[in-house]
N, C-alpha and C. Protein backbone atom coordinates (compact mmCIF):
# COMPACT_ATOMS: atom_id res chain seq x y z
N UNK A 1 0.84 -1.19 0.00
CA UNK A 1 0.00 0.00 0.00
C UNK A 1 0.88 1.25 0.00
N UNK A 2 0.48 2.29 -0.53
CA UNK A 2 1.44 3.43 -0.99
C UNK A 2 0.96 4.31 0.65
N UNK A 3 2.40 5.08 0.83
CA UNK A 3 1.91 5.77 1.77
C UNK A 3 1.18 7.02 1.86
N UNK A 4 0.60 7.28 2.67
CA UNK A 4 -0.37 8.57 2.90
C UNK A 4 0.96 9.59 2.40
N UNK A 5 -0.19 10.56 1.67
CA UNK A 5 0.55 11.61 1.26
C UNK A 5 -0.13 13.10 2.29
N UNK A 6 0.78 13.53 3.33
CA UNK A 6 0.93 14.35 4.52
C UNK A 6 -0.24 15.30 3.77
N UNK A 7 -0.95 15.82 4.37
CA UNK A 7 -1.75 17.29 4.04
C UNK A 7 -1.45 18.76 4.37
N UNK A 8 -0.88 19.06 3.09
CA UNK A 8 0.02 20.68 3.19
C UNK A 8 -0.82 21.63 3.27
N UNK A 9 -1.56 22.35 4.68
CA UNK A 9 -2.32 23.54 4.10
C UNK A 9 -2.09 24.79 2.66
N UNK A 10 -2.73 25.41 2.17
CA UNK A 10 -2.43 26.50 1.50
C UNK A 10 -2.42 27.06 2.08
N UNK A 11 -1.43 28.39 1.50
CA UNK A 11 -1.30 30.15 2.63
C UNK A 11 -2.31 30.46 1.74
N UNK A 12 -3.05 31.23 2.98
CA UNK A 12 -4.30 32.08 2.77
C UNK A 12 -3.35 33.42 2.03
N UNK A 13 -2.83 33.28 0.56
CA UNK A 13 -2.55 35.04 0.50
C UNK A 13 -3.16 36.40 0.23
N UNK A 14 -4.53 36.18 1.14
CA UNK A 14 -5.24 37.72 1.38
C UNK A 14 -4.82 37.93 2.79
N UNK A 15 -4.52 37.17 3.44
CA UNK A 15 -4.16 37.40 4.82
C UNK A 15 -3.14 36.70 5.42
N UNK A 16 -1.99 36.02 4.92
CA UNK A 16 -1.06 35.44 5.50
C UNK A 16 -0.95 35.46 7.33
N UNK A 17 -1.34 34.16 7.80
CA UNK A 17 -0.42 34.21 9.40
C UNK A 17 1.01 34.39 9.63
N UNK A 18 1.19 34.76 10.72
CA UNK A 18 2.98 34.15 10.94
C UNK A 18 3.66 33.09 10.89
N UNK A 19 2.34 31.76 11.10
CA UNK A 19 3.11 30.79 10.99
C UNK A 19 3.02 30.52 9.60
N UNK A 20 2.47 31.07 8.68
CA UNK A 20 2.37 30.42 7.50
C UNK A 20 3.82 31.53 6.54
N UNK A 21 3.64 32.48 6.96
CA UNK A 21 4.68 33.43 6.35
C UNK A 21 6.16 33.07 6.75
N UNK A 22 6.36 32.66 8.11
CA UNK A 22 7.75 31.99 8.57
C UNK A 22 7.97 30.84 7.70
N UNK A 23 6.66 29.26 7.80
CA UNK A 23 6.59 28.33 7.01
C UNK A 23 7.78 28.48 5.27
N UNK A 24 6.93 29.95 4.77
CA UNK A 24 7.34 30.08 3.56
C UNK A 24 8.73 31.01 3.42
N UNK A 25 9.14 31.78 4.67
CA UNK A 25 10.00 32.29 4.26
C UNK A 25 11.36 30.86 4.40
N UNK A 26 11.43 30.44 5.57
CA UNK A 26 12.28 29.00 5.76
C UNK A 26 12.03 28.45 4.60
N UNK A 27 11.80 28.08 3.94
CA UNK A 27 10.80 27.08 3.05
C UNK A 27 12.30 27.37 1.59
N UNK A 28 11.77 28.78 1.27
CA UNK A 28 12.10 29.46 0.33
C UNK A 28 13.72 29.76 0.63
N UNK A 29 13.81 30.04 1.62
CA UNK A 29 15.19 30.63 2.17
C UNK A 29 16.41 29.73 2.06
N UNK A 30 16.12 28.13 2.04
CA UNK A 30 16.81 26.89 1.71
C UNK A 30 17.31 27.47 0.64
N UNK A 31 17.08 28.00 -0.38
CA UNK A 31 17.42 27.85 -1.53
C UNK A 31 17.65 29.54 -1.95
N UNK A 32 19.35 30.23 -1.27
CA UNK A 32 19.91 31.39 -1.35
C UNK A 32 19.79 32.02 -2.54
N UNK A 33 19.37 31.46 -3.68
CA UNK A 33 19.70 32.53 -5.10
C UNK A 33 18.02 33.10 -4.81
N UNK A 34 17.03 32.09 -3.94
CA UNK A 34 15.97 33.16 -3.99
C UNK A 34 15.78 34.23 -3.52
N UNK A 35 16.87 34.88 -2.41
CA UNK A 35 17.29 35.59 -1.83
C UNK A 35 17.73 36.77 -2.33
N UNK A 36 17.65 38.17 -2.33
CA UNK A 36 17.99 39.34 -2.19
C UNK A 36 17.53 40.09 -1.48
N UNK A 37 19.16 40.59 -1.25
CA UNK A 37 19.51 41.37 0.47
C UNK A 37 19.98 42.43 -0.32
N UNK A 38 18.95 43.53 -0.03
CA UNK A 38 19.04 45.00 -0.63
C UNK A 38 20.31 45.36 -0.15
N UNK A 39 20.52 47.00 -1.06
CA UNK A 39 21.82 47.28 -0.86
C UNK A 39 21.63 47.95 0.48
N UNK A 40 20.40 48.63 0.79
CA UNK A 40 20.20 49.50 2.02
C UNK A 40 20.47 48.41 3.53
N UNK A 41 20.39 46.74 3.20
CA UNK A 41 20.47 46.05 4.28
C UNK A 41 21.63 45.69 4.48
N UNK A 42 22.68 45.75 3.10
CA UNK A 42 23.69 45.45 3.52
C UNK A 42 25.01 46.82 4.23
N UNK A 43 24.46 47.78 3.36
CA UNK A 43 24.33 49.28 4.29
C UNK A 43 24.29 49.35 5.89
N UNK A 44 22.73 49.14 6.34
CA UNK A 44 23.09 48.46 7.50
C UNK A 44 23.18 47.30 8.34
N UNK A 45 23.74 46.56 7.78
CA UNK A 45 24.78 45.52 8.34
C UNK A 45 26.24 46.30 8.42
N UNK A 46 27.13 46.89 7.55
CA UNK A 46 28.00 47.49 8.20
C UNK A 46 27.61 48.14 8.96
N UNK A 47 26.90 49.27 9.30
CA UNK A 47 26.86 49.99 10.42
C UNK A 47 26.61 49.73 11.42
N UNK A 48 26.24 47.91 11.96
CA UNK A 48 25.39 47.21 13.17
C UNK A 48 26.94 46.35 13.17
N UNK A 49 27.97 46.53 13.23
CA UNK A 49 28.61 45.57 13.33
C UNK A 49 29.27 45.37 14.24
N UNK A 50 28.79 46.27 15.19
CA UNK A 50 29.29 46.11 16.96
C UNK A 50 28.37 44.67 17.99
N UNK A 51 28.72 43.80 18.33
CA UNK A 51 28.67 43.01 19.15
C UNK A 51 28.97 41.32 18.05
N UNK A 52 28.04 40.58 18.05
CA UNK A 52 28.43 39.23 17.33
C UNK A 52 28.22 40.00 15.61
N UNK A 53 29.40 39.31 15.06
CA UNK A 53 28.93 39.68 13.79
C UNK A 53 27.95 39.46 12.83
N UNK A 54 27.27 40.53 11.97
CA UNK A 54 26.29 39.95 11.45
C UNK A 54 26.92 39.98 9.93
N UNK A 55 26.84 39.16 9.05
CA UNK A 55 27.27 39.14 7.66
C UNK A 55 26.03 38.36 6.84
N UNK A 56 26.25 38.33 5.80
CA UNK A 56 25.42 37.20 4.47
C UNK A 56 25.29 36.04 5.04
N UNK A 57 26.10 34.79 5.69
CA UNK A 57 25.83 33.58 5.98
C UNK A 57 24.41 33.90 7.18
N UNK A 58 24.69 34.69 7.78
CA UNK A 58 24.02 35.13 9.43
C UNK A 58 22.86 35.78 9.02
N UNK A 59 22.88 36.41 7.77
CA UNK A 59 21.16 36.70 7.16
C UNK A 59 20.64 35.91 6.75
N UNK A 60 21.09 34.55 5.97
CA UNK A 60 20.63 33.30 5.67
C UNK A 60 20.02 32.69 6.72
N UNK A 61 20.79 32.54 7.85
CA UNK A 61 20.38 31.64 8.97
C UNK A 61 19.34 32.23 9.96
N UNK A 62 19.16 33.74 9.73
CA UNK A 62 17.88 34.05 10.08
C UNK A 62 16.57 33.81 9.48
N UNK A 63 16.78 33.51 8.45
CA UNK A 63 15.88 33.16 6.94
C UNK A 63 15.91 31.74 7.56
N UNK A 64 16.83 31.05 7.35
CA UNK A 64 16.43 29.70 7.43
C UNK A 64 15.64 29.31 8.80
N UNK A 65 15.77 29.93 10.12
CA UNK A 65 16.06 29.19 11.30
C UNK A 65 15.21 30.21 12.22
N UNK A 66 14.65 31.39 11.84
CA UNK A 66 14.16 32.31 12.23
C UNK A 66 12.89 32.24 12.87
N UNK A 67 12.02 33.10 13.56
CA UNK A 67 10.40 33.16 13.66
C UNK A 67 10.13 34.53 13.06
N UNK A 68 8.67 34.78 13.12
CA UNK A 68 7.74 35.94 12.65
C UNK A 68 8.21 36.42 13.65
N UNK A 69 8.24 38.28 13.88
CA UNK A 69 7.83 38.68 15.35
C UNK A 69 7.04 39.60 14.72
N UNK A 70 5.62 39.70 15.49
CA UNK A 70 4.79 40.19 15.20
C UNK A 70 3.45 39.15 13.74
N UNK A 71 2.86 40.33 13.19
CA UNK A 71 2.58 39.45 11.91
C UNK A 71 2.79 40.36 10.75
N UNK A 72 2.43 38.94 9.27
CA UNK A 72 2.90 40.17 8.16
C UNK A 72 1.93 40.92 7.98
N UNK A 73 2.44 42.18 7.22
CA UNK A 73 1.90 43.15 6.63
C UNK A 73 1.67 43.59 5.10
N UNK A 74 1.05 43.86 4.48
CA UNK A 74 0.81 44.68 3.10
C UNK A 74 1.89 45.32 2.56
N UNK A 75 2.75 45.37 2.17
CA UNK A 75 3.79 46.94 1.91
C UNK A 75 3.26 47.76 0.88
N UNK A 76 4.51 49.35 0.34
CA UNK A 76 3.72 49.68 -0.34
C UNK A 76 3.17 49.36 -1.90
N UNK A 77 4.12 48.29 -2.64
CA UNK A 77 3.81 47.49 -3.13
C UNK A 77 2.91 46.53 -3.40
N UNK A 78 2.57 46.11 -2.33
CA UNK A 78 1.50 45.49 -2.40
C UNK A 78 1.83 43.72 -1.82
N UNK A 79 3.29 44.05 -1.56
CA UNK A 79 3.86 42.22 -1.44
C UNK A 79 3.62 41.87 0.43
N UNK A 80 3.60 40.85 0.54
CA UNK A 80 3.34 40.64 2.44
C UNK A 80 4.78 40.47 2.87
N UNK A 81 5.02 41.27 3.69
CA UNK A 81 6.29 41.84 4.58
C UNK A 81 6.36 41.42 5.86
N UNK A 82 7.70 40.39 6.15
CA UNK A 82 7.27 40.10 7.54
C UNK A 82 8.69 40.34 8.35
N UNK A 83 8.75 40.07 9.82
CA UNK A 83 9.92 40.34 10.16
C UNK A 83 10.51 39.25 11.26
N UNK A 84 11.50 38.59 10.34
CA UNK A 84 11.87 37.43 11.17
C UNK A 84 13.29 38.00 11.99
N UNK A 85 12.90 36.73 13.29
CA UNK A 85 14.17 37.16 14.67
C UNK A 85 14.73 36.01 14.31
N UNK A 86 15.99 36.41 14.90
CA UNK A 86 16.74 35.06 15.56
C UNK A 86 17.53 35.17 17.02
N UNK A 87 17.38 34.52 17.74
CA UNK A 87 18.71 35.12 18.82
C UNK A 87 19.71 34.26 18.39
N UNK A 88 20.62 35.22 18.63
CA UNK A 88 22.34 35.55 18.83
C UNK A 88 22.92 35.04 19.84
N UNK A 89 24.31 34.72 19.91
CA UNK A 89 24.86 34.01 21.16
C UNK A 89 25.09 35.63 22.03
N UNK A 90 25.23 35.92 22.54
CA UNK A 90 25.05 36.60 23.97
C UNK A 90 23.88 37.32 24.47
N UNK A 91 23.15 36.78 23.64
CA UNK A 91 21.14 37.38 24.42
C UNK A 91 20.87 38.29 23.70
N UNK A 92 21.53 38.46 22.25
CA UNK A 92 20.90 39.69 21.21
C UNK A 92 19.83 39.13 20.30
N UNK A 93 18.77 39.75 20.33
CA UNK A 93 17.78 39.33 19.18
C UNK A 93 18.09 39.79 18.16
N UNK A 94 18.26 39.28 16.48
CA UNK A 94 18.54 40.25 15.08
C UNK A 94 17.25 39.89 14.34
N UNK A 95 17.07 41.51 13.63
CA UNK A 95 15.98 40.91 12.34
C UNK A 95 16.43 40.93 11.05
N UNK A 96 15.97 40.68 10.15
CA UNK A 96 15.61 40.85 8.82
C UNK A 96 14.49 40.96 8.54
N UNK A 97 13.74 42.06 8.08
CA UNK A 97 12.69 42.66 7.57
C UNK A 97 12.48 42.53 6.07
N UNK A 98 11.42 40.91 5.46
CA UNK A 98 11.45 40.60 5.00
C UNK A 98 10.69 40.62 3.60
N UNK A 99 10.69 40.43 2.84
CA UNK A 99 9.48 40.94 1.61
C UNK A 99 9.10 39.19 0.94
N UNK A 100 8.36 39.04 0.97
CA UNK A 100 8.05 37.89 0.20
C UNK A 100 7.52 38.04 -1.49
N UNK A 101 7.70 37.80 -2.34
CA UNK A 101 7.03 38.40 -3.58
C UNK A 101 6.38 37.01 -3.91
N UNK A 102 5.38 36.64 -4.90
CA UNK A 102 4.49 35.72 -4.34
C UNK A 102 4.77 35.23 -5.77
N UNK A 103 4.70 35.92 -6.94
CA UNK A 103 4.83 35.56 -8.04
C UNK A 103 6.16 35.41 -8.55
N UNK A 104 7.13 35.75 -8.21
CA UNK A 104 8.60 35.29 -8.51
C UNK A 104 9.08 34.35 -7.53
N UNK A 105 8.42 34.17 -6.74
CA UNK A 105 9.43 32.92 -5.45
C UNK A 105 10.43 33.26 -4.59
N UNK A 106 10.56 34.32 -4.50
CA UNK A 106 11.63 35.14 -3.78
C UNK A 106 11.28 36.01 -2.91
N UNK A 107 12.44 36.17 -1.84
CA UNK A 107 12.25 37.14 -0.80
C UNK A 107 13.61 38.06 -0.72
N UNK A 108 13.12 39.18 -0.35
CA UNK A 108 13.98 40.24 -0.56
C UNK A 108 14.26 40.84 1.28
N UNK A 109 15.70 40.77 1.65
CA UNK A 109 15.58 41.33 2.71
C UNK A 109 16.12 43.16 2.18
N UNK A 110 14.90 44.14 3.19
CA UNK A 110 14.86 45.06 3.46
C UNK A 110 16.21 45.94 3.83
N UNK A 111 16.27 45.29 5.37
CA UNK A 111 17.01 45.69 6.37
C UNK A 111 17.58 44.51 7.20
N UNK A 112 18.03 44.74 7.88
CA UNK A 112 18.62 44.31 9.19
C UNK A 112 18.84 45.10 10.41
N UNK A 113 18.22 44.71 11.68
CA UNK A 113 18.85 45.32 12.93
C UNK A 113 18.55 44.70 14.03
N UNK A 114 19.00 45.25 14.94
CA UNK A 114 19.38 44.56 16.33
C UNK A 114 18.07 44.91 17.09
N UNK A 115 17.15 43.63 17.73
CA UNK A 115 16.47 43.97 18.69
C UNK A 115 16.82 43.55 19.99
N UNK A 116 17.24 43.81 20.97
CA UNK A 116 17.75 43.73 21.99
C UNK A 116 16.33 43.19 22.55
N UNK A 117 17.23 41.90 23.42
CA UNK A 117 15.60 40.89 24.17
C UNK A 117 15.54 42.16 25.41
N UNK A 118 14.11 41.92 26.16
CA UNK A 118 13.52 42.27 27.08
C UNK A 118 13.04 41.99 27.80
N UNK A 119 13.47 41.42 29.37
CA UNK A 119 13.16 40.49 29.99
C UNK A 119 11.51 40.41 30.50
């Protein structure tokens, strides 16, 4: 007997959740050429480069390994924008502020910056 084939919800894309927007940014993020990291993020990434370093591998692995914080949003574009954390080894939270584009397969990071946790 063939095995059950798992049941993948669809993303609702009039209203994306977080878990479904994280789902797809990880998802998508496996696979780096879908990836562009604006020049303004890599802009600031040099200028955040005081405590653990953040570089290209370390924007990936927020992509890959990340959560939503908060949920997505509309931009002015029109694409759903979300903003994934990761913590850092000495108790720093980082984001990437993310763009999903729905019809090319790709996500575009924004920005990058440091959210400092809060106990």
């Amino acid at each position: 007997m063939d095995e059950p084939i798992p049941f993948k919800r669809p993303i609702r894309w009039t209203a994306p959740r977080a878990d479904e927007a994280e789902t797809l940014i990880r998802e998508w993020a496996k696979d780096t050429a879908r990836v562009l990291i604006t020049t303004h993020a890599l802009d600031r990434i040099d200028e955040r480069m005081e405590g653990p370093v953040i570089d290209t591998p370390t924007v990936y692995r927020i992509l890959q390994r990340g959560r939503v914080s908060g949920h997505p949003v509309r931009n002015e574009r029109g694409h759903w924008q979300a903003t994934m954390m990761s913590r850092m080894p000495g108790g720093r939270d980082i984001c990437a502020v993310t763009v999903i584009v729905r019809d090319d397969r790709r996500l575009i990071v924004r920005t990058v910056m440091w959210k400092d946790f809060e106990a």
